[in-house]
N, C-alpha and C. Protein backbone atom coordinates (compact mmCIF):
# COMPACT_ATOMS: atom_id res chain seq x y z
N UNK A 1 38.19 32.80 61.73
CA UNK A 1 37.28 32.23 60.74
C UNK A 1 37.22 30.72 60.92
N UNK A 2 36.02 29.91 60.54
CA UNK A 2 36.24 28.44 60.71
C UNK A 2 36.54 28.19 59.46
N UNK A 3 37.06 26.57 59.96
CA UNK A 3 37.20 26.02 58.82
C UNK A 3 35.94 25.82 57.35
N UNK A 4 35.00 25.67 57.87
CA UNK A 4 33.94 25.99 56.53
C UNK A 4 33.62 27.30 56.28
N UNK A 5 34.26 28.91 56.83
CA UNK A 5 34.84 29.41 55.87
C UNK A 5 35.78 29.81 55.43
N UNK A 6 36.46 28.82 55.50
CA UNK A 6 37.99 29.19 54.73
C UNK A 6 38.05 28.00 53.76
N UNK A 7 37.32 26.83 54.34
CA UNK A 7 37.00 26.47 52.81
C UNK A 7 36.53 26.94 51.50
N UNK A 8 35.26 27.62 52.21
CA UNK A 8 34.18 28.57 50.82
C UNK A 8 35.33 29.63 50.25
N UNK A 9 36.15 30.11 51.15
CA UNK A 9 36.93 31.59 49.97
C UNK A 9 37.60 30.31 49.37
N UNK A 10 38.14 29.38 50.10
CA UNK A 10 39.38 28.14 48.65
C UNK A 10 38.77 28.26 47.26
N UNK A 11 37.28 27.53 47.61
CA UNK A 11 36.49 27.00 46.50
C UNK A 11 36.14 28.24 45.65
N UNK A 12 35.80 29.64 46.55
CA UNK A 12 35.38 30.77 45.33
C UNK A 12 36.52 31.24 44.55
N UNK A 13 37.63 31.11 45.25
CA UNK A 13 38.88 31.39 44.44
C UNK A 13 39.49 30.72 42.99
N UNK A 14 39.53 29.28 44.41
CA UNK A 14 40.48 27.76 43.35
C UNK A 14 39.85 26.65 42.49
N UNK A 15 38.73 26.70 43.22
CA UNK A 15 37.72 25.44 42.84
C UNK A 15 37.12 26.10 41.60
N UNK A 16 37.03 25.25 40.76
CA UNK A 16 36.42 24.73 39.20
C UNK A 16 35.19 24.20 39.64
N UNK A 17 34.05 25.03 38.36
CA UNK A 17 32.44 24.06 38.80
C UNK A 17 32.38 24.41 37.28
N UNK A 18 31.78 23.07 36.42
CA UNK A 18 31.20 22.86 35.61
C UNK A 18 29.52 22.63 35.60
N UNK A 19 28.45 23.66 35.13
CA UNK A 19 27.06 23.48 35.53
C UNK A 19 26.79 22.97 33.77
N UNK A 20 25.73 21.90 33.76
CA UNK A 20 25.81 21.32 32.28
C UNK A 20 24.27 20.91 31.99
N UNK A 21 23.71 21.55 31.25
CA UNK A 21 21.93 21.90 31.03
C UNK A 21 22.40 21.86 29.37
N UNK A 22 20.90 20.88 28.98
CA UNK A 22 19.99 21.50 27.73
C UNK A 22 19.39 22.35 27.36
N UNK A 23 19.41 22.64 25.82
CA UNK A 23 18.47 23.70 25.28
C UNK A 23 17.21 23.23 25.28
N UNK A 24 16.94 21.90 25.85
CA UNK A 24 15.32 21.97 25.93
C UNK A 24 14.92 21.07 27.01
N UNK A 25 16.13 21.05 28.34
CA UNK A 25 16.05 20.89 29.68
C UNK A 25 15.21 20.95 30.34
N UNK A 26 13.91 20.20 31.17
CA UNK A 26 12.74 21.22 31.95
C UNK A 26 13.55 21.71 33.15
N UNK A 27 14.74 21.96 33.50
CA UNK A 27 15.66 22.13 34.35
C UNK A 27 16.47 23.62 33.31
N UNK A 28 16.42 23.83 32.93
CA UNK A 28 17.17 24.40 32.56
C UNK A 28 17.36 26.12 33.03
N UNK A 29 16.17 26.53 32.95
CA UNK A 29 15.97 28.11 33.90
C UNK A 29 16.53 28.21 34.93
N UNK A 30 16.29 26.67 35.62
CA UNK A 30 16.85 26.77 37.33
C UNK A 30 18.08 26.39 37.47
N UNK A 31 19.60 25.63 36.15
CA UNK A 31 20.50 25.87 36.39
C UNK A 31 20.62 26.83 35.95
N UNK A 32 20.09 27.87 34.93
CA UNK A 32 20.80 29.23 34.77
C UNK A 32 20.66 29.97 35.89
N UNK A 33 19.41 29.97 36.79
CA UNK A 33 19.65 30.59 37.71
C UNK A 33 20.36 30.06 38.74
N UNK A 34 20.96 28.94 39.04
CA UNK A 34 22.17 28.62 40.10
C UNK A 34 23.13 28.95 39.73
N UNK A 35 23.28 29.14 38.21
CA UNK A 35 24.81 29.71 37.91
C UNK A 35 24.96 31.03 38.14
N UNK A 36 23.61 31.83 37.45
CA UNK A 36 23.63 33.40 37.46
C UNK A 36 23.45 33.97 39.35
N UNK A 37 22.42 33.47 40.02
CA UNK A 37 22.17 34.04 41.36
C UNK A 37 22.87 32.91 42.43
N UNK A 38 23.47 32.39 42.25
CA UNK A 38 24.53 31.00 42.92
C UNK A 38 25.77 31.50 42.81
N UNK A 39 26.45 30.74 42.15
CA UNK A 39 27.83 31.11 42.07
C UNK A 39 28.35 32.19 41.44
N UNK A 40 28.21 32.73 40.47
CA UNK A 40 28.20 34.11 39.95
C UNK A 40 28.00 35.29 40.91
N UNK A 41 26.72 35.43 41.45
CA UNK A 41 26.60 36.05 42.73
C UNK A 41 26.81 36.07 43.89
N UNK A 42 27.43 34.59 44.08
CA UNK A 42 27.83 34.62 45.28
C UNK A 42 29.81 34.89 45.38
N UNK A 43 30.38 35.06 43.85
CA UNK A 43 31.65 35.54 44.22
C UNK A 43 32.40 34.20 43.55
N UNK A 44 32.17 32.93 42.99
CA UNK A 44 32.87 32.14 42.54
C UNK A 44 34.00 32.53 40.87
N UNK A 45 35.19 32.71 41.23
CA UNK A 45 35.59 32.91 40.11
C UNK A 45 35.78 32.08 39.16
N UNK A 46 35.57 30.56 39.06
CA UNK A 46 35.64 30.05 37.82
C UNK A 46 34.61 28.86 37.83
N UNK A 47 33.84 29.19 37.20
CA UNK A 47 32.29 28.10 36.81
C UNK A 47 31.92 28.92 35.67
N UNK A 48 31.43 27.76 34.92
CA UNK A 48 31.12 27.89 33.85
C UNK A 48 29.61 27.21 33.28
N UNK A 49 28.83 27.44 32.52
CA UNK A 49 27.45 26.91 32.40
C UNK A 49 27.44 26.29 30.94
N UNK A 50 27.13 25.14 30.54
CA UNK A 50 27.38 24.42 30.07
C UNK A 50 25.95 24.48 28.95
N UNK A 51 25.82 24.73 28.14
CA UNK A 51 24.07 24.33 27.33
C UNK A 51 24.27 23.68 26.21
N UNK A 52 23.93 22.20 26.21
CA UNK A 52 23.86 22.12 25.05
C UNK A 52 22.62 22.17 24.02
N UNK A 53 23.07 22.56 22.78
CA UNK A 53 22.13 22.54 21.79
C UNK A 53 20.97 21.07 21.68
N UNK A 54 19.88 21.79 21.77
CA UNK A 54 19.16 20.44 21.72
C UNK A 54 18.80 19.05 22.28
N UNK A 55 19.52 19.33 23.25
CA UNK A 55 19.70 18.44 24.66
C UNK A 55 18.20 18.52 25.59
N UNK A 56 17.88 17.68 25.86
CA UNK A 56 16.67 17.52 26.83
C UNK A 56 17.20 17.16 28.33
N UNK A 57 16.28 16.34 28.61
CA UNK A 57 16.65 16.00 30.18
C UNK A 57 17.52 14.64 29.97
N UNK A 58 18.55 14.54 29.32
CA UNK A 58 19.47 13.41 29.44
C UNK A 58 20.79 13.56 29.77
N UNK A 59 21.70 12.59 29.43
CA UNK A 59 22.94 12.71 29.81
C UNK A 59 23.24 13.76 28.52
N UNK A 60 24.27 14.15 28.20
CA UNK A 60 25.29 15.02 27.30
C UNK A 60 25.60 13.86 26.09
N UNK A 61 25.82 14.41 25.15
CA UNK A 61 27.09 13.66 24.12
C UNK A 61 28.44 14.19 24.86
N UNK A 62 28.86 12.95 24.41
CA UNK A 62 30.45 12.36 25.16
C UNK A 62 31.33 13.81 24.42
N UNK A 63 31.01 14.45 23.28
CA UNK A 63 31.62 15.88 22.90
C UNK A 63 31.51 16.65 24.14
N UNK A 64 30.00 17.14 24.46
CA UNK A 64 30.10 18.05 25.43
C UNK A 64 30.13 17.80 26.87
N UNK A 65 30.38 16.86 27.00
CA UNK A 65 31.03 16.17 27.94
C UNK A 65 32.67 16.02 28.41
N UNK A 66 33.39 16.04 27.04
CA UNK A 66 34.93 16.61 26.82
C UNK A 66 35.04 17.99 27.05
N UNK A 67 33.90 18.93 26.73
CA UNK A 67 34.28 20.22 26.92
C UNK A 67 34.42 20.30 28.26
N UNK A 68 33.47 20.04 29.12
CA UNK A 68 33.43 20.29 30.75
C UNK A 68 34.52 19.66 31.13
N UNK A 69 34.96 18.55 31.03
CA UNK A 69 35.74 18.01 31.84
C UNK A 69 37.14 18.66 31.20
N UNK A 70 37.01 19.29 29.51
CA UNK A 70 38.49 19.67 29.68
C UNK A 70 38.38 21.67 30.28
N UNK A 71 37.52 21.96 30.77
CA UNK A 71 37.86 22.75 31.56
C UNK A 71 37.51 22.55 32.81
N UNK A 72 37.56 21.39 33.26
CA UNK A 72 37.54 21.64 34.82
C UNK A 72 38.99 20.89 34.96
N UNK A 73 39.18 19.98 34.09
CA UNK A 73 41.20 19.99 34.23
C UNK A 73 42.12 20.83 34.06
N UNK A 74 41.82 21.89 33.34
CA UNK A 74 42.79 22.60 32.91
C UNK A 74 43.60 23.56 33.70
N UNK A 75 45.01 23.31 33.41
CA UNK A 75 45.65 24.37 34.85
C UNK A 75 45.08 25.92 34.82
């Protein structure tokens, strides 16, 4: 196997992905579908999709912003 794939099983195994969309995102269909037909389908065991309430196309509140980052730290 090469090394880029024995990276990809690391990352579907070990690697943490935080995906982080609004409820009124014009992006938002197309991260559900990178989470749902992306990593989900492609075998990643820990990613998580992030929506916040009422959120448009901006940054996050610094709240849901703590959520992602405290699960992409967490042992």
């Amino acid at each position: 196997a090469s090394s880029k794939d024995e990276a990809l099983k690391i990352a579907k195994v070990s690697g943490r992905f935080a995906l982080m969309t609004g409820e009124k995102d014009f992006n938002l269909k197309n991260t559900r579908a990178v989470f749902e037909l992306g990593f989900k389908k492609e075998g990643f065991k820990q990613v998580r999709l992030f929506e916040v309430p009422g959120l448009g196309h901006s940054p996050p509140p610094a709240a849901s912003l703590a959520q992602a980052l405290t699960y992409l730290d967490r042992p």
